[in-house]
N, C-alpha and C. Protein backbone atom coordinates (compact mmCIF):
# COMPACT_ATOMS: atom_id res chain seq x y z
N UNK A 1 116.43 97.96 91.36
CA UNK A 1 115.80 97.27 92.44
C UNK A 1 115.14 98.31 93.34
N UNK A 2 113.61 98.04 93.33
CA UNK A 2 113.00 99.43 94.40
C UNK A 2 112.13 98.50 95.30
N UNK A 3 112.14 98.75 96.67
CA UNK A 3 111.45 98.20 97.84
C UNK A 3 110.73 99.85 98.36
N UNK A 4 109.53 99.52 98.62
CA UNK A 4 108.84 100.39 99.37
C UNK A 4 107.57 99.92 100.44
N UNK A 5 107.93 100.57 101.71
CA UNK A 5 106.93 100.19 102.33
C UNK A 5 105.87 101.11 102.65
N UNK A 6 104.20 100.85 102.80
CA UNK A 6 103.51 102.04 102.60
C UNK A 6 102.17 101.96 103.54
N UNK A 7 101.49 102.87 103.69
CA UNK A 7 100.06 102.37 104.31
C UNK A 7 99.08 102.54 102.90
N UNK A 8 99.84 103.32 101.98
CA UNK A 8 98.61 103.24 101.02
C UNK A 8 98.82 101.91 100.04
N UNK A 9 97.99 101.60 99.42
CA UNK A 9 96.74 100.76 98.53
C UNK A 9 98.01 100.69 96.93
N UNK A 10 98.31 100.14 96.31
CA UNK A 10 99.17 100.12 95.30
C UNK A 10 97.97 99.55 93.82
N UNK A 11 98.91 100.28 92.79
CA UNK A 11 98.11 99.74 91.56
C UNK A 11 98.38 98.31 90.93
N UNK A 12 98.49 97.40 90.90
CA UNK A 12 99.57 96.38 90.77
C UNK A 12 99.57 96.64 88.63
N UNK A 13 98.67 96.80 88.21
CA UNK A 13 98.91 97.31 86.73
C UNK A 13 100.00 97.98 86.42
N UNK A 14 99.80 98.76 86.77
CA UNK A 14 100.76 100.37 86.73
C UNK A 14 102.18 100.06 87.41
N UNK A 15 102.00 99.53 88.23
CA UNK A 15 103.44 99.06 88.78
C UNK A 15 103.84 97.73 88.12
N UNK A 16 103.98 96.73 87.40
CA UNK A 16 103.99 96.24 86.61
C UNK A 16 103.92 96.67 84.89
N UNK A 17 103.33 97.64 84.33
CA UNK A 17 104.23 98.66 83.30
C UNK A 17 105.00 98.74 83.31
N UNK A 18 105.15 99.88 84.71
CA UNK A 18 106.30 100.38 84.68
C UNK A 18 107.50 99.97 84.22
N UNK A 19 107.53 98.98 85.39
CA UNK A 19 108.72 97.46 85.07
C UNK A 19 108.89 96.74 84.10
N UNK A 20 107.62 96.73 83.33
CA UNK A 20 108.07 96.09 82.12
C UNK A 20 108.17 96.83 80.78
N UNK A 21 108.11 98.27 80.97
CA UNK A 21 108.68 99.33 80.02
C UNK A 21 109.99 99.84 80.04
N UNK A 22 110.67 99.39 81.42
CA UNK A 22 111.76 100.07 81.74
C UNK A 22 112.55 99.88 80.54
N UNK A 23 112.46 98.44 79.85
CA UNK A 23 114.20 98.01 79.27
C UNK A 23 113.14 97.15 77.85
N UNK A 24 114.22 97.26 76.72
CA UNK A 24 113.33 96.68 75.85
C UNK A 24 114.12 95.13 75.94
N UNK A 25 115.40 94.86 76.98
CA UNK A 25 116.04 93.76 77.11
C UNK A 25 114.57 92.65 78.07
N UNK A 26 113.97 93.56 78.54
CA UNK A 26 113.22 92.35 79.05
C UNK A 26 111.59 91.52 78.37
N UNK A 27 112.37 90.42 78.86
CA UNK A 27 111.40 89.06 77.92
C UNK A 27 110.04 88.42 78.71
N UNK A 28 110.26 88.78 80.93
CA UNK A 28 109.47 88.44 81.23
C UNK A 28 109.89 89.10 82.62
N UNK A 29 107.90 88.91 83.25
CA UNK A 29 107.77 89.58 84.04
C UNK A 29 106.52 88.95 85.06
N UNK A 30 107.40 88.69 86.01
CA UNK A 30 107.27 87.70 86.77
C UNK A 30 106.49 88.10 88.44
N UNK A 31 105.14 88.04 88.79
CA UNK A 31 105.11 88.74 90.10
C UNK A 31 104.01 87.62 90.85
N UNK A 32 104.09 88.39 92.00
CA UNK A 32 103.16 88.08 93.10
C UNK A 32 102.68 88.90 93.99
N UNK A 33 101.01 88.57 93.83
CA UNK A 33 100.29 89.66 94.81
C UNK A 33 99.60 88.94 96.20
N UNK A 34 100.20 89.32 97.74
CA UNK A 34 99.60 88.75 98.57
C UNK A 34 98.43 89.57 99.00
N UNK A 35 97.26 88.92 99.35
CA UNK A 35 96.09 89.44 100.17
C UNK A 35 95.73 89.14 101.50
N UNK A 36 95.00 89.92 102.37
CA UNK A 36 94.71 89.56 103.18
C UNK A 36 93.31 88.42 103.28
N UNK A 37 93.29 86.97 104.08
CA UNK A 37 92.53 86.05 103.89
C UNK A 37 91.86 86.97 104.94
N UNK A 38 89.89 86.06 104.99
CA UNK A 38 89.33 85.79 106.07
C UNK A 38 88.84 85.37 106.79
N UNK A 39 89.88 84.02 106.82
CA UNK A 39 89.92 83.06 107.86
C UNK A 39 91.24 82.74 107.74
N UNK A 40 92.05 82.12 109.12
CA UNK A 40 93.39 82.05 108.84
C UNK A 40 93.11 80.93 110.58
N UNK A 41 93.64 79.93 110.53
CA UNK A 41 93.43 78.93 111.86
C UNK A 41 92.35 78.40 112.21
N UNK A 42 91.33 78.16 111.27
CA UNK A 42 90.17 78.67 111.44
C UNK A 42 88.99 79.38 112.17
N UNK A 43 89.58 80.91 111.88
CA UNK A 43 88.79 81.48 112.54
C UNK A 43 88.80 82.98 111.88
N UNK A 44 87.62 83.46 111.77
CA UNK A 44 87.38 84.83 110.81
C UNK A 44 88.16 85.89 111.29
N UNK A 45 88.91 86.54 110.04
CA UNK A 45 89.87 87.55 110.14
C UNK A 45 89.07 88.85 110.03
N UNK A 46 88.80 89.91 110.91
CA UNK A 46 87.95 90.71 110.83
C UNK A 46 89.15 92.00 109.90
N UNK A 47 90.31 92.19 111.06
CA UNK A 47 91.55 92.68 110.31
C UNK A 47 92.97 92.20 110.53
N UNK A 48 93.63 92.18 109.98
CA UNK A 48 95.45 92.30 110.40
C UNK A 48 95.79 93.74 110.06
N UNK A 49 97.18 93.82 111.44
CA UNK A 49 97.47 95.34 111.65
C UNK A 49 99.01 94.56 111.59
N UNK A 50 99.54 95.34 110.25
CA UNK A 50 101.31 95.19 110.15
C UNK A 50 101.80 96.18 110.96
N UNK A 51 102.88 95.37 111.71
CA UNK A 51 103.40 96.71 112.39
C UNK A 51 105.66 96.51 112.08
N UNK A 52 106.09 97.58 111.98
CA UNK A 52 107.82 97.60 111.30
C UNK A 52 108.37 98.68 111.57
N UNK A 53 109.58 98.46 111.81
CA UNK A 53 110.68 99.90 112.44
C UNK A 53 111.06 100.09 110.91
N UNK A 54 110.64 101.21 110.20
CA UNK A 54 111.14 101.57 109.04
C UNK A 54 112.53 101.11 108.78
N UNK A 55 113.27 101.65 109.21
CA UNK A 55 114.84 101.53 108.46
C UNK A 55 115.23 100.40 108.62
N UNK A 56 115.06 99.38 110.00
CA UNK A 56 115.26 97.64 109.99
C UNK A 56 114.49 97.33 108.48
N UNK A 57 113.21 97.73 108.28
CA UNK A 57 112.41 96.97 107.07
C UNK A 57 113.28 96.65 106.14
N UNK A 58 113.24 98.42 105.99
CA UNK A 58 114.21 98.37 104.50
C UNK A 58 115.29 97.91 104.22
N UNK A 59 115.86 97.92 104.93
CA UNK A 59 117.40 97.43 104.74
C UNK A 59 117.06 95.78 104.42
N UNK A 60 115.95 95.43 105.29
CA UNK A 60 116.43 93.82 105.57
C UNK A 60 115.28 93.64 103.72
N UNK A 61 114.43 94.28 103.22
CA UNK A 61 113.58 94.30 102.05
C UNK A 61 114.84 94.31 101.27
N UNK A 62 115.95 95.65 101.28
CA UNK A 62 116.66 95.40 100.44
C UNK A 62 117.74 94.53 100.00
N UNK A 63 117.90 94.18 100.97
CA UNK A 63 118.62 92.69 101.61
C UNK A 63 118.46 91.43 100.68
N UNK A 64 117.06 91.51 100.40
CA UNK A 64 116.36 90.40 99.90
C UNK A 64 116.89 90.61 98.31
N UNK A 65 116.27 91.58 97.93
CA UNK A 65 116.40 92.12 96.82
C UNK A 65 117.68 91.92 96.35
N UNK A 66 118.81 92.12 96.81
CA UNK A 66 120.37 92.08 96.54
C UNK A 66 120.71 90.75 96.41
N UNK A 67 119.99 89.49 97.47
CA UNK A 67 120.41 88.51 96.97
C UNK A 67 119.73 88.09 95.95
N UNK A 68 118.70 88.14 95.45
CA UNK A 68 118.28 87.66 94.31
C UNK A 68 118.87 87.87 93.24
N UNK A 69 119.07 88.94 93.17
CA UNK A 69 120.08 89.31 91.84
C UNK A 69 121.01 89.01 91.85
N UNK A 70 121.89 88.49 93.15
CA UNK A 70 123.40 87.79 92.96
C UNK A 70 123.20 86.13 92.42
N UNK A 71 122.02 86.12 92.79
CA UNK A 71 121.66 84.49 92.47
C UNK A 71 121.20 84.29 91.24
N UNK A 72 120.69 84.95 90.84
CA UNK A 72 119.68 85.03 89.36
C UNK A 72 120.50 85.98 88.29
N UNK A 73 119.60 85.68 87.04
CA UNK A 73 119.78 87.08 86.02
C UNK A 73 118.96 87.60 85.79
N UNK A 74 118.64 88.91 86.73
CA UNK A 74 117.35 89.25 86.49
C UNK A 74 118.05 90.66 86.05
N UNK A 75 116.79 91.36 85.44
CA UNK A 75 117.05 92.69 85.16
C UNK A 75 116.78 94.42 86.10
N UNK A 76 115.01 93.58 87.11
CA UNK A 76 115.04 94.45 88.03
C UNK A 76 114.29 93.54 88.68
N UNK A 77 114.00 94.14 89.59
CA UNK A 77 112.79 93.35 90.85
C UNK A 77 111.87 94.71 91.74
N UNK A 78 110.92 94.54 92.58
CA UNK A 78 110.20 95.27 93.22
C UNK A 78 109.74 94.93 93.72
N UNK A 79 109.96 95.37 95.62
CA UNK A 79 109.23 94.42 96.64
C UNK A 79 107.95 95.95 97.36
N UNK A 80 106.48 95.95 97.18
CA UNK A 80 105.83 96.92 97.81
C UNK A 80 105.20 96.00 98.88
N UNK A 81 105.20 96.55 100.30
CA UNK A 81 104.55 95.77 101.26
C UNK A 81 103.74 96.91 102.45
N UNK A 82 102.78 96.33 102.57
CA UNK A 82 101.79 98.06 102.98
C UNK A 82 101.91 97.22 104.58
N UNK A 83 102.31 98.33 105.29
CA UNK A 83 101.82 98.37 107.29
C UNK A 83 100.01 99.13 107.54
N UNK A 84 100.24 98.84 108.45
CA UNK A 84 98.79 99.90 108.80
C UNK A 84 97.98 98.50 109.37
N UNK A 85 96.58 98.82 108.92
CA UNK A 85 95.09 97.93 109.65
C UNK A 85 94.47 97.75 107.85
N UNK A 86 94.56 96.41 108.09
CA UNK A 86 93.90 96.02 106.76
C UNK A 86 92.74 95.23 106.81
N UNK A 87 91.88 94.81 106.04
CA UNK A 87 90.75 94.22 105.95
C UNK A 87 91.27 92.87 105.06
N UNK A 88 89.53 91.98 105.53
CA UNK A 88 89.95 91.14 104.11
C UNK A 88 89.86 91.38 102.71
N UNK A 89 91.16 90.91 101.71
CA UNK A 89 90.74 91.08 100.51
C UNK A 89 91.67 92.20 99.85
N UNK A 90 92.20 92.92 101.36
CA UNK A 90 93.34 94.33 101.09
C UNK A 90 94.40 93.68 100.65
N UNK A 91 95.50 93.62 99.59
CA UNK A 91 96.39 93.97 99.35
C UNK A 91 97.23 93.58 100.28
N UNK A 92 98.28 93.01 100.11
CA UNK A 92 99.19 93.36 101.42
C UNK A 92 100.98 93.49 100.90
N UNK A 93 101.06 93.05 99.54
CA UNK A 93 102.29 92.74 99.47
C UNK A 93 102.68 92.88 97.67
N UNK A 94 103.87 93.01 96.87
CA UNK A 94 103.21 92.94 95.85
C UNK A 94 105.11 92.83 95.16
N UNK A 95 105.37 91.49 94.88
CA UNK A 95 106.58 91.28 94.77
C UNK A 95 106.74 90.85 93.25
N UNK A 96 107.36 91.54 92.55
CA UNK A 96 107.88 91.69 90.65
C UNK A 96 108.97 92.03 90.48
N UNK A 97 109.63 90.62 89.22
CA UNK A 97 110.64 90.42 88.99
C UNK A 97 110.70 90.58 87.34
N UNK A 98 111.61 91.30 86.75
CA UNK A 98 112.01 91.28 85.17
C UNK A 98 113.32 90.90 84.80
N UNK A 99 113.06 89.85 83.86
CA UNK A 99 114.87 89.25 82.95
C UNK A 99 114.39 88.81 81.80
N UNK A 100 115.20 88.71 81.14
CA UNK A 100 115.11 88.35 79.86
C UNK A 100 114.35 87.08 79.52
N UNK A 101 114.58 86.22 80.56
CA UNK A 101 113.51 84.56 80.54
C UNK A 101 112.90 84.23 81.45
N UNK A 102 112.00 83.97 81.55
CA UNK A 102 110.97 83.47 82.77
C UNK A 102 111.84 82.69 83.39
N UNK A 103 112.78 81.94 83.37
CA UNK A 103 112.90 80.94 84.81
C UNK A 103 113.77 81.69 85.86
N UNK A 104 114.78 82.61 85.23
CA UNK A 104 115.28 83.03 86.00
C UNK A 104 114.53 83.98 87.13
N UNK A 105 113.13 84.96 86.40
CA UNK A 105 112.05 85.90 87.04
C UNK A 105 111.52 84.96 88.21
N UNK A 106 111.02 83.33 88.11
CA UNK A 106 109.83 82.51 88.21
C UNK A 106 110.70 82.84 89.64
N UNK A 107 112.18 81.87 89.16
CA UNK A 107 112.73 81.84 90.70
C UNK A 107 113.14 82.82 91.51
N UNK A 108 113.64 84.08 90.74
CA UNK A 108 113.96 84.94 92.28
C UNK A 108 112.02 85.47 92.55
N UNK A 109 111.74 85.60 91.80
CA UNK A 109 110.49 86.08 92.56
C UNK A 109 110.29 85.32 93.94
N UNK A 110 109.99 83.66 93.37
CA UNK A 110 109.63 82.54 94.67
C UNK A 110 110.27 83.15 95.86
N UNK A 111 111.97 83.14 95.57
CA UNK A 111 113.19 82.97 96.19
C UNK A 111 112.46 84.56 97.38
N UNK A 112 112.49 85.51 96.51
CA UNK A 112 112.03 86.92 97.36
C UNK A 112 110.74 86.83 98.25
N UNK A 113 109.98 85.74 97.88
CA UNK A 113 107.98 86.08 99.07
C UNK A 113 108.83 84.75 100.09
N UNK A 114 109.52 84.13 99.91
CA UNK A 114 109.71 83.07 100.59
C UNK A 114 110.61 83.63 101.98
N UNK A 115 111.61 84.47 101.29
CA UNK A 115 112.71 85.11 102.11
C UNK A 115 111.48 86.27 103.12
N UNK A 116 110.96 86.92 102.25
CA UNK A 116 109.88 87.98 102.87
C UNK A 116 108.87 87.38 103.85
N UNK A 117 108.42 86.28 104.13
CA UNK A 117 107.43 85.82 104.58
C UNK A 117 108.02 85.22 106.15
N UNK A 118 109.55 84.87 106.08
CA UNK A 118 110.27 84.51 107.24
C UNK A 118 110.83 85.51 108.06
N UNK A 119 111.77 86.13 107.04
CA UNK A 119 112.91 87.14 107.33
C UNK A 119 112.40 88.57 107.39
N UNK A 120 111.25 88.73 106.98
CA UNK A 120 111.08 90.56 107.20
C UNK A 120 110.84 90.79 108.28
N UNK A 121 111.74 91.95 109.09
CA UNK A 121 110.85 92.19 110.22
C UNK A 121 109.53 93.08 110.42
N UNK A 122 108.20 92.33 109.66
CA UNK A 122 107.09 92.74 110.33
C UNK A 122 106.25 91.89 110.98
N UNK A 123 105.81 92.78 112.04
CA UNK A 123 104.84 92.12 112.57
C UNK A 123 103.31 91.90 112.92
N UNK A 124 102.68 90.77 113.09
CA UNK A 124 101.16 90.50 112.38
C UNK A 124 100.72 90.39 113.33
N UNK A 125 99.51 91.08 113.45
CA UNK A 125 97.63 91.09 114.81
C UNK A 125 96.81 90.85 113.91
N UNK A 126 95.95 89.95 114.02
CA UNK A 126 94.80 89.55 113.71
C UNK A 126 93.87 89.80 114.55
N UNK A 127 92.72 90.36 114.33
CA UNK A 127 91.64 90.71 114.83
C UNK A 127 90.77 89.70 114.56
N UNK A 128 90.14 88.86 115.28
CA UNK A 128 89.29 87.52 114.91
C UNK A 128 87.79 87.84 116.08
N UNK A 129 86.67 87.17 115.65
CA UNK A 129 85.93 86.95 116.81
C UNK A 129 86.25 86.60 118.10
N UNK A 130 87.09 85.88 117.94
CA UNK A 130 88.19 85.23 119.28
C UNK A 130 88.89 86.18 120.24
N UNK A 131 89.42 87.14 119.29
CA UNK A 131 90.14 88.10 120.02
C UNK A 131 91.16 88.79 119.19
N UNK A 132 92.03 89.47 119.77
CA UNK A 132 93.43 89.27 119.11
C UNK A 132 94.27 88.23 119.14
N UNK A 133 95.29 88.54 118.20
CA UNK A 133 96.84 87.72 118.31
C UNK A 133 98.00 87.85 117.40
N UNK A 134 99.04 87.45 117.90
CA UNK A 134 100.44 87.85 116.86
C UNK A 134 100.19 86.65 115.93
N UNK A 135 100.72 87.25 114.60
CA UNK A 135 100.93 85.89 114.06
C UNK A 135 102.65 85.37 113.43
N UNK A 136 102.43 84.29 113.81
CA UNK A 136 104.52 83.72 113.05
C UNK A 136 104.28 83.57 112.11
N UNK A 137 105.27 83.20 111.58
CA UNK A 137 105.56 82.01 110.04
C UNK A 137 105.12 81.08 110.29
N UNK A 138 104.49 80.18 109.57
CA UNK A 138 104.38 78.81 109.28
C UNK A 138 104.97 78.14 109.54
N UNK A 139 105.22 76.60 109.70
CA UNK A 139 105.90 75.85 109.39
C UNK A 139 106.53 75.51 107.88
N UNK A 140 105.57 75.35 106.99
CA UNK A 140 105.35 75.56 105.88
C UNK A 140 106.58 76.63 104.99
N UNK A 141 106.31 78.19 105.59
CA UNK A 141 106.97 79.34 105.11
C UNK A 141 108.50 78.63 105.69
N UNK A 142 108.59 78.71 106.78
CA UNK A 142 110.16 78.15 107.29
C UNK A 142 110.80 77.16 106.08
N UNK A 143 110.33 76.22 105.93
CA UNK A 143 110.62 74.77 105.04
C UNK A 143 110.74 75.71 103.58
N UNK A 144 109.78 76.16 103.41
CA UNK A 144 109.96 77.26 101.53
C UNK A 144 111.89 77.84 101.70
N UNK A 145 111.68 78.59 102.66
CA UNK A 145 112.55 79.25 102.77
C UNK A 145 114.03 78.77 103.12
N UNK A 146 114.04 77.24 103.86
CA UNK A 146 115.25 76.60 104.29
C UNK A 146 115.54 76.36 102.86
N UNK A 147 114.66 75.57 101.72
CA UNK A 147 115.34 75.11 100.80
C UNK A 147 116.72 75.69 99.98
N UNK A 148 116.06 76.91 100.42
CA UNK A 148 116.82 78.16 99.30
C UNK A 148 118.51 77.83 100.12
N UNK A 149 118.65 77.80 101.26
CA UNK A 149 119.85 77.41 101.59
C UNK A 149 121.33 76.38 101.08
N UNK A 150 120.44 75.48 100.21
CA UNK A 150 120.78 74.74 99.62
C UNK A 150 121.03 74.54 98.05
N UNK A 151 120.58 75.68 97.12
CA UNK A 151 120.87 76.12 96.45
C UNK A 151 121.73 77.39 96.27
């Protein structure tokens, strides 16, 4: 299980190899890549600036990571999530899961952007014509993420 947080730009190919060369036990390989939109409320996203106290991140990234694998049978997982000033179209997040069968990958993957999208502590500025502003979770992301409670 590897979490890294970064300002640089990730390969999602290459990091996805990797993972799926590690073990010849694995059957599937399961990910998700978030980007930055540009428009979000409707109104044009010029940039978002992530901002995170390193060692809260990680811990709470690895956090994530630990429960998935108590919940699932997975073989590994990998959460990369870049801070800094991004544009539209940048990269922002890049979450992959490997086990032997897709359903178990399908769900902790979900289970991990869902947990990540509520529970990480970073935090979001949008740069819009409008101005700035912070941004929350969704309503939406909250509800993804309550379900998991219940399983």
């Amino acid at each position: 299980m590897s979490v890294r947080v970064q300002l640089e730009d990730f390969d999602v190919a290459a990091e996805l190899r990797a993972l799926r060369l590690a073990s010849a036990e694995i059957g599937a390989v399961v990910s998700f890549v978030g980007q930055v939109r540009d428009i979000n409320d409707g109104d044009d996203v010029q940039t978002l600036t992530l901002e995170h106290y390193p060692e809260m991140t990680t811990r709470a990234l690895e956090k994530i990571t630990q429960e998935a694998q108590s919940r699932w049978d997975i073989h590994d997982s990998l959460i990369i999530h870049r801070v800094g000033t991004l544009k539209p179209q940048d990269q922002i997040v890049l979450v992959a899961v490997t086990s032997q069968h897709r359903g178990e990958a399908f769900k902790a993957c979900e289970f991990m952007m869902d947990y990540l999208k509520t529970q990480a502590p970073f935090w979001k500025k949008e740069a819009t014509s409008q101005g700035e502003r912070w941004v929350d979770a969704k309503l939406s992301d909250d509800e993804a993420q309550a379900r998991w409670e219940s399983e």
